[in-house]
Protein backbone atom coordinates (compact mmCIF):
# COMPACT_ATOMS: atom_id res chain seq x y z
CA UNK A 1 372.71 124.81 84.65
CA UNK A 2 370.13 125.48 81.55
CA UNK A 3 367.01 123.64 82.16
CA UNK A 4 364.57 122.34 79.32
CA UNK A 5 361.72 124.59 78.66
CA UNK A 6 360.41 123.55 75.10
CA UNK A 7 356.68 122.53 75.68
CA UNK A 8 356.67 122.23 79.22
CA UNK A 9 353.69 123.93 81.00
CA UNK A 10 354.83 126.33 83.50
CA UNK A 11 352.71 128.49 86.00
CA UNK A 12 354.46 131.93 87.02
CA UNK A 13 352.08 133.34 89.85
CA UNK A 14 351.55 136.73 90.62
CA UNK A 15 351.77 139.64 87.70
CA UNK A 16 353.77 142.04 88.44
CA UNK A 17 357.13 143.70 87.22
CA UNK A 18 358.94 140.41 88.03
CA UNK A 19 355.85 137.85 86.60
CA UNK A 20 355.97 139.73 83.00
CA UNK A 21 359.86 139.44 82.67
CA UNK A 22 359.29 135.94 84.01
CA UNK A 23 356.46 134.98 81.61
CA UNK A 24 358.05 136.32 78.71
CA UNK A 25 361.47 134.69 79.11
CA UNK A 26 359.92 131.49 79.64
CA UNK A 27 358.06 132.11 76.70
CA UNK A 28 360.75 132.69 74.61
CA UNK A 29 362.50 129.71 75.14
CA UNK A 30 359.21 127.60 73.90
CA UNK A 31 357.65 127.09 77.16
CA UNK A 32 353.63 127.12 77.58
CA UNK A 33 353.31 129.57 80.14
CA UNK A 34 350.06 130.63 82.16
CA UNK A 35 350.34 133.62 84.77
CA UNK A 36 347.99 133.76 87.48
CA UNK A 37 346.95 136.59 90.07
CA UNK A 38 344.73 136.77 92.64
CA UNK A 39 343.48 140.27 91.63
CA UNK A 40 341.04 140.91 88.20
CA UNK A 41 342.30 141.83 85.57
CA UNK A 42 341.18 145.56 84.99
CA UNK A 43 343.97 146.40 88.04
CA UNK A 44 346.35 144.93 86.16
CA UNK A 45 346.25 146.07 82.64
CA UNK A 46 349.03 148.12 82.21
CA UNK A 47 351.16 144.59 83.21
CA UNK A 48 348.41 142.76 80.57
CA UNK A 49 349.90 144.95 77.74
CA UNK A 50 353.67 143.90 78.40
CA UNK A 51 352.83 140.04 78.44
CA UNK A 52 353.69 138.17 75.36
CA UNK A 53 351.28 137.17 73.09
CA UNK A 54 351.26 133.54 73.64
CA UNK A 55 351.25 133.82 77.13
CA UNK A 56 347.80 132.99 79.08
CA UNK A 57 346.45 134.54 82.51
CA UNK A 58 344.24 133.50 84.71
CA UNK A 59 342.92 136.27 87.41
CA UNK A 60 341.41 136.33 90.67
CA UNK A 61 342.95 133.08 90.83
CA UNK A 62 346.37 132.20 92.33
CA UNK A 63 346.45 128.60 92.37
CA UNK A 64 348.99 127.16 89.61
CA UNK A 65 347.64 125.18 86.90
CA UNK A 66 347.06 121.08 87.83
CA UNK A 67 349.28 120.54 85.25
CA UNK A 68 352.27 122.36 85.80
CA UNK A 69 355.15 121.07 85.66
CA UNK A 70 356.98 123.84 87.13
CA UNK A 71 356.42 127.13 89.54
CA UNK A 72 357.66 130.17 89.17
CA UNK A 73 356.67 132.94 92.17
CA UNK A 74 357.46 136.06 92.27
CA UNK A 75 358.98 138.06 95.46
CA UNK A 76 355.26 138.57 96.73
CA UNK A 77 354.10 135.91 96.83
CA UNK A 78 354.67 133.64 99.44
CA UNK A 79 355.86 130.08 99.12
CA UNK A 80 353.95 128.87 102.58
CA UNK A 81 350.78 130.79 100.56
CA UNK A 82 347.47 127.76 101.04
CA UNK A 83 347.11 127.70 97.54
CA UNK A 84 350.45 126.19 96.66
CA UNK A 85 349.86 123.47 98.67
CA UNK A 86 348.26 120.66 96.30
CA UNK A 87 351.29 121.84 94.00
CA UNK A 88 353.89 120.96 96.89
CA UNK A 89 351.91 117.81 97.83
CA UNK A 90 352.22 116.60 94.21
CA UNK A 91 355.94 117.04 94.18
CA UNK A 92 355.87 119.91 91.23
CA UNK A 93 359.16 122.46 91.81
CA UNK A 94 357.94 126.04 92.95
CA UNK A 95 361.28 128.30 92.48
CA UNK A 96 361.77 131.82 92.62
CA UNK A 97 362.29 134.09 89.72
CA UNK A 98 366.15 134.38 91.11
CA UNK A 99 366.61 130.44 91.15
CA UNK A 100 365.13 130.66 87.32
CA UNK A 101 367.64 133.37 86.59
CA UNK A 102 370.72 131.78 88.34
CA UNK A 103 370.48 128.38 86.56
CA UNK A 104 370.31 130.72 83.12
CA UNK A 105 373.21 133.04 84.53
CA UNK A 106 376.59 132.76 83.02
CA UNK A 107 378.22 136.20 84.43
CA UNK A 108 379.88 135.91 87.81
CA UNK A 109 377.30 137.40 90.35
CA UNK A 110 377.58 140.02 93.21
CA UNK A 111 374.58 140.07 95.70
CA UNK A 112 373.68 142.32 98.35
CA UNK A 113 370.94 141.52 100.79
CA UNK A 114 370.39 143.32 105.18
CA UNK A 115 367.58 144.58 105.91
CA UNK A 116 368.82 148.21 105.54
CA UNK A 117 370.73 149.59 102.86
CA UNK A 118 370.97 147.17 99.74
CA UNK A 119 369.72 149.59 97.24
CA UNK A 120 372.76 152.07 97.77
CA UNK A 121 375.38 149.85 98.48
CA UNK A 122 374.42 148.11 95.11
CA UNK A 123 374.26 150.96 93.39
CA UNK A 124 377.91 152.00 94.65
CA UNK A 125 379.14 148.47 93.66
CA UNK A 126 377.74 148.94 90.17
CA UNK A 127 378.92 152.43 89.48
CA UNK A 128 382.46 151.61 90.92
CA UNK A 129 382.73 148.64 88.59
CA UNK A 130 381.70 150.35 85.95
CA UNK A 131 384.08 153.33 86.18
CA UNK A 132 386.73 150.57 86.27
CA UNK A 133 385.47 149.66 82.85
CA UNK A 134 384.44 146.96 83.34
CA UNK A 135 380.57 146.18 81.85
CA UNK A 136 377.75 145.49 84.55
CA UNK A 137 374.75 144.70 85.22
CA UNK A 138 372.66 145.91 88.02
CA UNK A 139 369.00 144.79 88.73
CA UNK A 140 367.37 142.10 91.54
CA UNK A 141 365.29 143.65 93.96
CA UNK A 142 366.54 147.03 93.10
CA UNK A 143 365.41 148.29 89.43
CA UNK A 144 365.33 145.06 87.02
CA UNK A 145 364.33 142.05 87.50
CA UNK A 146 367.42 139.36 87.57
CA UNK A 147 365.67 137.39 84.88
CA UNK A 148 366.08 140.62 82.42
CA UNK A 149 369.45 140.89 82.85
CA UNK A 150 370.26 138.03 81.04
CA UNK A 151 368.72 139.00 77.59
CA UNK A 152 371.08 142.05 77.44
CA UNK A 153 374.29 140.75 76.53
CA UNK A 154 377.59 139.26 77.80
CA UNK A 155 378.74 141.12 80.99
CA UNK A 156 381.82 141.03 83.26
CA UNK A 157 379.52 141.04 86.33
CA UNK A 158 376.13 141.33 87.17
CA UNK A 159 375.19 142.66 91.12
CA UNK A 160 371.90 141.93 92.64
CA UNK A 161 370.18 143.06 95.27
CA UNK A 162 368.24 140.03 96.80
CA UNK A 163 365.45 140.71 99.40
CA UNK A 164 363.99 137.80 101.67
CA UNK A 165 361.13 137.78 99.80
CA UNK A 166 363.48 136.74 96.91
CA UNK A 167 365.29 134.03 98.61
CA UNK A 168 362.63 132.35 99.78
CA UNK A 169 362.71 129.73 97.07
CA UNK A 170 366.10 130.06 95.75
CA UNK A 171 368.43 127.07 95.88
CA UNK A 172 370.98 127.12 93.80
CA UNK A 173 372.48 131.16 94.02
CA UNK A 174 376.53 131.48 93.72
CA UNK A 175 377.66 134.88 93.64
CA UNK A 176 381.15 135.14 94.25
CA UNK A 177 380.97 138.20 96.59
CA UNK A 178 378.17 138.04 98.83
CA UNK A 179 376.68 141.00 101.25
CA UNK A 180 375.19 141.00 104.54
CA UNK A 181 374.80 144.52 105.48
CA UNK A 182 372.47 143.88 108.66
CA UNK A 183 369.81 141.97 110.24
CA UNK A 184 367.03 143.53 112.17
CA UNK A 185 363.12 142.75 112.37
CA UNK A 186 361.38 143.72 109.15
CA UNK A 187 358.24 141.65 107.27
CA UNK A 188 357.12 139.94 110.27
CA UNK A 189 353.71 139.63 108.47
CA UNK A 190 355.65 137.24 106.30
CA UNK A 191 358.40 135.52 108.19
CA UNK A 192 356.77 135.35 111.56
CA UNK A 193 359.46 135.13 113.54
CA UNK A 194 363.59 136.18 112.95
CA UNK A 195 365.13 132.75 113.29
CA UNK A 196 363.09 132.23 109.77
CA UNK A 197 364.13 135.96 108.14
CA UNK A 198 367.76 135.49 109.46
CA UNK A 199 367.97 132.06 107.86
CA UNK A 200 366.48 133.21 104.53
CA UNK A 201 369.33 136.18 104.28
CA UNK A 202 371.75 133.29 104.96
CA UNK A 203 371.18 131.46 101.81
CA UNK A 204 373.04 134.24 99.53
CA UNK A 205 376.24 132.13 100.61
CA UNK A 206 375.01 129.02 100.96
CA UNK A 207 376.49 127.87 97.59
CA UNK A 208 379.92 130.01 98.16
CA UNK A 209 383.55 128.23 97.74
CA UNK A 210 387.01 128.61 98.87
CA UNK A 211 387.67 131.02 95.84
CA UNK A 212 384.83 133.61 97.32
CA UNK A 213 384.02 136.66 99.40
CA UNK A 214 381.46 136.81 102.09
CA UNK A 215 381.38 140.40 103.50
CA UNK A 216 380.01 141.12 107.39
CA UNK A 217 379.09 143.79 109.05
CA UNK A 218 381.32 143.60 112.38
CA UNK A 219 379.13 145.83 114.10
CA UNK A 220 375.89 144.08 113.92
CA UNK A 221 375.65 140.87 116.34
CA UNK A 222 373.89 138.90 114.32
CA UNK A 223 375.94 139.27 111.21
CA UNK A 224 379.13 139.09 112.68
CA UNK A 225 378.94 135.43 113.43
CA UNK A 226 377.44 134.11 110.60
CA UNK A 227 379.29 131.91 108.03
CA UNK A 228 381.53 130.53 110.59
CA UNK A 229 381.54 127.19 109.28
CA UNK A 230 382.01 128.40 105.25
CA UNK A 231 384.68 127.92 102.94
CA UNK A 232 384.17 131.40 101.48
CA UNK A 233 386.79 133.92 102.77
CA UNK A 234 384.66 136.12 105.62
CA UNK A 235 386.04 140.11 105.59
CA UNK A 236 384.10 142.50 107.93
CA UNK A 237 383.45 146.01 108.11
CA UNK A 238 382.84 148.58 111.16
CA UNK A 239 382.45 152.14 111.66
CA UNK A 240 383.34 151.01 115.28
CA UNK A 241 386.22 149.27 115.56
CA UNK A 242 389.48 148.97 113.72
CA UNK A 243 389.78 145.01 112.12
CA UNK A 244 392.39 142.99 111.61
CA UNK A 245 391.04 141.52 108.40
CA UNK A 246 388.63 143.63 106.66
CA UNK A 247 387.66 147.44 106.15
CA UNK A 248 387.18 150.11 109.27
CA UNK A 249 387.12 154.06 110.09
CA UNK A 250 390.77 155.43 111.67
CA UNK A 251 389.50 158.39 112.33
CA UNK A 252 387.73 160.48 109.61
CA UNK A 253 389.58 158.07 107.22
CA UNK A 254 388.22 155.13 105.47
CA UNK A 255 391.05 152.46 106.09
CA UNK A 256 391.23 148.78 104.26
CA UNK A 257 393.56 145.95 105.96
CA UNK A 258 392.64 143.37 102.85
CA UNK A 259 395.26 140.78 101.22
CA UNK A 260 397.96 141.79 103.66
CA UNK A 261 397.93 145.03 103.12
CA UNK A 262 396.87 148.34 104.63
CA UNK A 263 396.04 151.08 102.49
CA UNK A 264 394.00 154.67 103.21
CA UNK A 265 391.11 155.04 100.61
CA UNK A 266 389.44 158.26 101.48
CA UNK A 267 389.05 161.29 103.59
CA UNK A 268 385.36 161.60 104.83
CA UNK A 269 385.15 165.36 104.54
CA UNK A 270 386.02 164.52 100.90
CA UNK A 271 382.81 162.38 99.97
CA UNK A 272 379.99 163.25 97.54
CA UNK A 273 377.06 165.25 99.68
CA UNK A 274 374.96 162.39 98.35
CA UNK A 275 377.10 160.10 100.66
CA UNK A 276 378.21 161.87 103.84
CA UNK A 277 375.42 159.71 105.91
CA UNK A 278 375.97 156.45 104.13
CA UNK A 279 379.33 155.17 105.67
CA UNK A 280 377.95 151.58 106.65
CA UNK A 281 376.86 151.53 102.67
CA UNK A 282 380.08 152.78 101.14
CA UNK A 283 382.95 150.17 103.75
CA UNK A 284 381.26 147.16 102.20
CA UNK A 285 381.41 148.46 98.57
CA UNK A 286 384.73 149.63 98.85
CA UNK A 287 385.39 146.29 99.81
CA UNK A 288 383.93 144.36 97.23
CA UNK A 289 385.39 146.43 94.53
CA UNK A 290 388.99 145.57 96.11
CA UNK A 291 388.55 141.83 96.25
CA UNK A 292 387.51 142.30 92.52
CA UNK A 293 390.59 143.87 91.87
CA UNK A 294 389.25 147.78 91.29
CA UNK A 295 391.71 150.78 91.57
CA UNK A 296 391.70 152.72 93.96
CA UNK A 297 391.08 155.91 91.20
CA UNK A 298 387.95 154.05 89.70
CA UNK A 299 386.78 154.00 93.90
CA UNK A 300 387.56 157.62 94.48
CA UNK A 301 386.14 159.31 91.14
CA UNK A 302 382.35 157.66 92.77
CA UNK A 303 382.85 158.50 96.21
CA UNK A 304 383.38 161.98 95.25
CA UNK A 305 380.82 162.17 92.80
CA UNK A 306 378.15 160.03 93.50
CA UNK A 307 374.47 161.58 93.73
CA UNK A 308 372.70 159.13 96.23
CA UNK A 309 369.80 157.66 96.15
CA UNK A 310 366.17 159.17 96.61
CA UNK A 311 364.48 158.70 99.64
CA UNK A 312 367.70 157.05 101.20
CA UNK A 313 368.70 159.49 103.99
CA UNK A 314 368.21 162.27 101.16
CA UNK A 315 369.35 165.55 101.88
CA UNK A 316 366.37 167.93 100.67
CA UNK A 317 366.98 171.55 101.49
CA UNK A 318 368.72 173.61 104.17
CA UNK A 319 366.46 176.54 105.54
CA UNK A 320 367.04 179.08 108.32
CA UNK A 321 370.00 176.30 109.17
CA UNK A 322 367.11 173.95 109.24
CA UNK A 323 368.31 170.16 107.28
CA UNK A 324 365.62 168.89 105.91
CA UNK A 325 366.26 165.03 105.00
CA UNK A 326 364.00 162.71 102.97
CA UNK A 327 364.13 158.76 104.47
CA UNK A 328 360.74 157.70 103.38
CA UNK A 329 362.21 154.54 102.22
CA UNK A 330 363.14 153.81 106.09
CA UNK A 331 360.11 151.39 106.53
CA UNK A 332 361.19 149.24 109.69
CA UNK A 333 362.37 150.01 113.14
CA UNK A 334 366.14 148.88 112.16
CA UNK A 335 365.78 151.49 109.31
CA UNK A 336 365.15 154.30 111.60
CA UNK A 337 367.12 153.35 114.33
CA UNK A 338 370.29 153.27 111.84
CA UNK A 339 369.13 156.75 110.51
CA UNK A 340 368.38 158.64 113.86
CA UNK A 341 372.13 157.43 114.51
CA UNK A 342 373.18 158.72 112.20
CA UNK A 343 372.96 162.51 113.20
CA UNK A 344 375.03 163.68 115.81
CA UNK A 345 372.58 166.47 115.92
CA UNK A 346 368.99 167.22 117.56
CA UNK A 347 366.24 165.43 115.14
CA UNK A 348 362.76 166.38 114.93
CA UNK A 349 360.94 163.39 113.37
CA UNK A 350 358.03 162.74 111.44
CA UNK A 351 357.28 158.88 111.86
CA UNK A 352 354.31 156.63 111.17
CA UNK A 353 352.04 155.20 108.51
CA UNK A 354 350.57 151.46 107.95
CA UNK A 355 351.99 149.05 110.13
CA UNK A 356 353.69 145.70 109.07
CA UNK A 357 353.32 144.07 112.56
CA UNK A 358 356.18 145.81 113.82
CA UNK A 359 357.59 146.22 117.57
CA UNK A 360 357.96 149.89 118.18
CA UNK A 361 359.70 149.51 121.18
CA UNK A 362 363.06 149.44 120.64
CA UNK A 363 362.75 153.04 119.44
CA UNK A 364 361.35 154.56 122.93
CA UNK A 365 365.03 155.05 124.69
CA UNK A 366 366.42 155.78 121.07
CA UNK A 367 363.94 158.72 120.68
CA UNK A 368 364.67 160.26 124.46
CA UNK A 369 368.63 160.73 123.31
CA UNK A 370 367.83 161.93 119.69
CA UNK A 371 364.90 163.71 118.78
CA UNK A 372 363.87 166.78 119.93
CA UNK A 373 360.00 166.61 118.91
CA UNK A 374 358.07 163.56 117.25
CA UNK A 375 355.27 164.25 115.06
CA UNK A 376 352.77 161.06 114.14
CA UNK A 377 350.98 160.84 110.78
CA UNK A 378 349.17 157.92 109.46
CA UNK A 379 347.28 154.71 110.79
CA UNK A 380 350.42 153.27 113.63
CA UNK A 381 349.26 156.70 115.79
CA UNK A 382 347.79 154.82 118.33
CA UNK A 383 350.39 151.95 118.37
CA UNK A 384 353.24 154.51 118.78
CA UNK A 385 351.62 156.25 121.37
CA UNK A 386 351.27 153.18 123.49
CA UNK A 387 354.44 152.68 123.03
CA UNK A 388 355.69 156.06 124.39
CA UNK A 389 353.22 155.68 127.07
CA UNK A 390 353.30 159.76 128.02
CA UNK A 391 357.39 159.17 128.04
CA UNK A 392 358.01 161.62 125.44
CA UNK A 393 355.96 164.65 123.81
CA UNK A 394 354.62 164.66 120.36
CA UNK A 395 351.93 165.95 117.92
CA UNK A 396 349.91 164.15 115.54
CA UNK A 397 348.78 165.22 112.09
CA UNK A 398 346.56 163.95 109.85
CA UNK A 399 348.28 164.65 106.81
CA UNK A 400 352.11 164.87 105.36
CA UNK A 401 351.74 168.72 104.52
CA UNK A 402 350.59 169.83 108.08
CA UNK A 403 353.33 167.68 109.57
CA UNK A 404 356.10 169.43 107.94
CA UNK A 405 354.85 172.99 108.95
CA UNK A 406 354.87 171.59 112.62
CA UNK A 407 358.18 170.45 112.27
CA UNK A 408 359.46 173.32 110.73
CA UNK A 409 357.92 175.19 113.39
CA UNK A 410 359.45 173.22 116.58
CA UNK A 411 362.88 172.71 114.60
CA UNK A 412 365.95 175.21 115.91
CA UNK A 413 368.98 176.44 113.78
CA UNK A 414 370.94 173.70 112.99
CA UNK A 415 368.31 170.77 113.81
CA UNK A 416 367.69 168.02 111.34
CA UNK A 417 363.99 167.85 110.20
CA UNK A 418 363.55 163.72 109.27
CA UNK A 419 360.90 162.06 107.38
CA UNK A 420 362.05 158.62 108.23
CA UNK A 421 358.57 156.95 109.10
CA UNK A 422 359.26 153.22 110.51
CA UNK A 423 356.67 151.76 108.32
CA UNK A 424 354.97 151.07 104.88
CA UNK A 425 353.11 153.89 103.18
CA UNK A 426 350.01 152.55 101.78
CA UNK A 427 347.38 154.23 103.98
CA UNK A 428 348.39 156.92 102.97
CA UNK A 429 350.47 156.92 99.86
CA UNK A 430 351.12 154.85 96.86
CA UNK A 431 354.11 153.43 97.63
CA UNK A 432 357.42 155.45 99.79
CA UNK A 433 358.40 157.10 96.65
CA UNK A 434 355.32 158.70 96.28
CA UNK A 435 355.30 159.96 100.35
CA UNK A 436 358.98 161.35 99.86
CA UNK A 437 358.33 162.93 96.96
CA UNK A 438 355.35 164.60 98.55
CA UNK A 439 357.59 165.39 101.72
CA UNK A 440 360.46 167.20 98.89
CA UNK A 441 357.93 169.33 97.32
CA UNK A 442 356.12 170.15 100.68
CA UNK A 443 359.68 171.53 101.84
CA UNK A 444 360.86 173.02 98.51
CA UNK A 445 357.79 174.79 99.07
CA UNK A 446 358.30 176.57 102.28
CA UNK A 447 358.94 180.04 102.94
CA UNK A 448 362.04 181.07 104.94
């Protein structure tokens, strides 16, 4: 569904990665485009430089122009944000930069949203297409923006990872495999309650048909019973249970019961040591690239092969029998509650940093049967500890370096050291690549 953009006047708020791509495909197509940001402009120069030439800005400013016609926003920005509000009142469209994309988007789509675990499992989708060769496109949430995609050619597929933030105001989204990996509490800053967050991740098959894919993960209980009511085909996957329907662990194999058939796909022992702790990330991509109709060969060559993703359950170094594993991107409780599972071994975690209004307290009984020593860094010290409430013994530290050498020093042969904080990085670090990249060279560092 192309929409008209010669001469309208378009606002795009909020100049980031997203707003440039946004601003300049707009502006391409002969739209008058204004982008505005609520920070000045000297922070955002580097973004400045990328912006077509035509394009205008307006900064420390985020309300759209009074003459817009239409509103694009990207994934920070807020829809319910105050200064949208004359906008909404006057009956102008405010979209996301995925609705934009979709009603431009000619290439069947395959999204991926959960709270935990898109950026791998879309990652595994796209290489696994890919070796099928097949040509795709990967971007959304994960690496490019959706909107970029579509300036790069004719594709067999494009997969997205879509965040909540991103489906906030999308309508119109059709992929015809859809992924709901799993639902737990994360951004309650922004969606102030889970009702709302669980109802935004339910959009990505809102639009589905009879001739689609919705895949569920059986062992989450909110997942597992949505889409009852769809005419997209539900599949599930488990690391629990074996399914009737859908894709499941017998053992240490990877079994799939799809289209009447049952067929073994893989040994665990045989997977890539980029992928030996992602098995809830690998069922639903194996499962996706069946329904599309990928052999079994193109599956196999990746699972063997593939490297992983930094900062994703990232194996670092093994010393004195010591793992050491980077999850810096594990920024919510779900996160670290999925990787401290994950390890049949004793942990010793380093966990904290700037809080996103997070309940702790689901971890307390999770951290008495898995880790062996907790160390705290960053500003959610206090809120942890009140948490624990003298239950269980840890250390604090006030910096990433000191924590490590604290680990190292309570962790025993064959222990796990984690870096898998439970929230956001920016009081101490730039962003969570920038704290697990500290945390690898920290460890690379040490002395047996």
């Amino acid at each position: 569904m192309n929409m008209e953009l010669k001469n309208k006047n378009l606002s795009v708020i909020g100049l980031g990665k997203t707003g440039v791509a946004v601003a300049n495909f707009l502006s391409q197509r002969g739209a008058s485009v204004t982008v505005m940001d609520s920070k000045p402009r000297e922070q955002l120069l580097k973004f400045v430089k990328q912006l077509s030439a035509d394009v205008n800005t307006v900064f420390q400013n985020s309300e759209p122009a009074s003459d817009a016609e239409l509103i694009v926003l990207s994934p920070g920005v807020d829809i319910h944000s105050p200064f949208l509000q004359n906008a909404s009142r006057a009956g102008v469209e405010i979209i996301s930069e995925i609705e934009l994309a979709s009603r431009f988007n000619t290439a069947p789509i395959v999204a991926i949203t959960g709270t935990n675990g898109k950026s791998t499992c879309t990652s595994l989708i796209t290489e696994i297409i890919r070796q099928s060769g097949k040509t795709v496109h990967s971007g959304g949430n994960l690496g490019t923006p959706f909107i970029s995609l579509l300036d790069q050619g004719i594709v067999d597929y494009r997969v997205l990872e879509v965040s909540s933030f991103q489906m906030e105001a999308t309508s119109g989204l059709h992929p015809i495999v859809s992924v709901i990996l799993n639902i737990s509490p994360d951004h309650m800053d922004r969606h102030k309650d889970l009702r709302s967050y669980v109802s935004l991740k339910e959009k990505i098959f809102a639009h589905q048909t009879q001739d689609d894919f919705l895949i569920l993960n059986q062992d989450d209980p909110i997942t597992r019973d949505m889409g009852e009511h769809i005419q997209a085909e539900r599949i599930f996957f488990s690391t629990q249970v074996e399914l009737d329907k859908g894709i499941f662990l017998r053992g240490d194999k990877i079994i799939a019961r799809i289209q009447n058939s049952e067929r073994e796909i893989i040994s665990l022992e045989t997977l890539s040591k980029g992928l030996k702790w992602q098995i809830e990330n690998i069922l639903p991509a194996v499962a996706t690239a069946l329904l599309l109709g990928v052999p079994q060969e193109s599956v196999l060559r990746v699972l063997k092969n593939f490297e992983g993703l930094e900062h994703r359950l990232e194996w670092v170094r093994t010393l004195n029998g010591i793992d050491f594993v980077n999850d810096s991107k594990g920024t919510n409780v779900g996160s670290v509650c999925k990787s401290l599972n994950t390890f049949d071994r004793p942990i010793v975690l380093i966990a904290g940093g700037k809080d996103k209004e997070t309940d702790f307290s689901p971890l307390k009984n999770l951290f008495k049967q898995k880790v062996r020593h907790l160390i705290l860094i960053g500003e959610t010290r206090s809120k942890f500890k009140a948490v624990l409430n003298g239950s269980f013994g840890y250390e604090e530290s006030d910096s990433l370096e000191e924590a490590v050498y604290l680990a190292k020093a309570k962790a025993q042969y064959g222990d796990v050291v984690l870096l898998s904080p439970a929230c956001a990085s920016f009081d101490m670090f730039k962003d969570f690549e920038d704290r697990g990249n500290c945390f690898k060279t920290i460890v690379n560092n040490l002395e047996g």
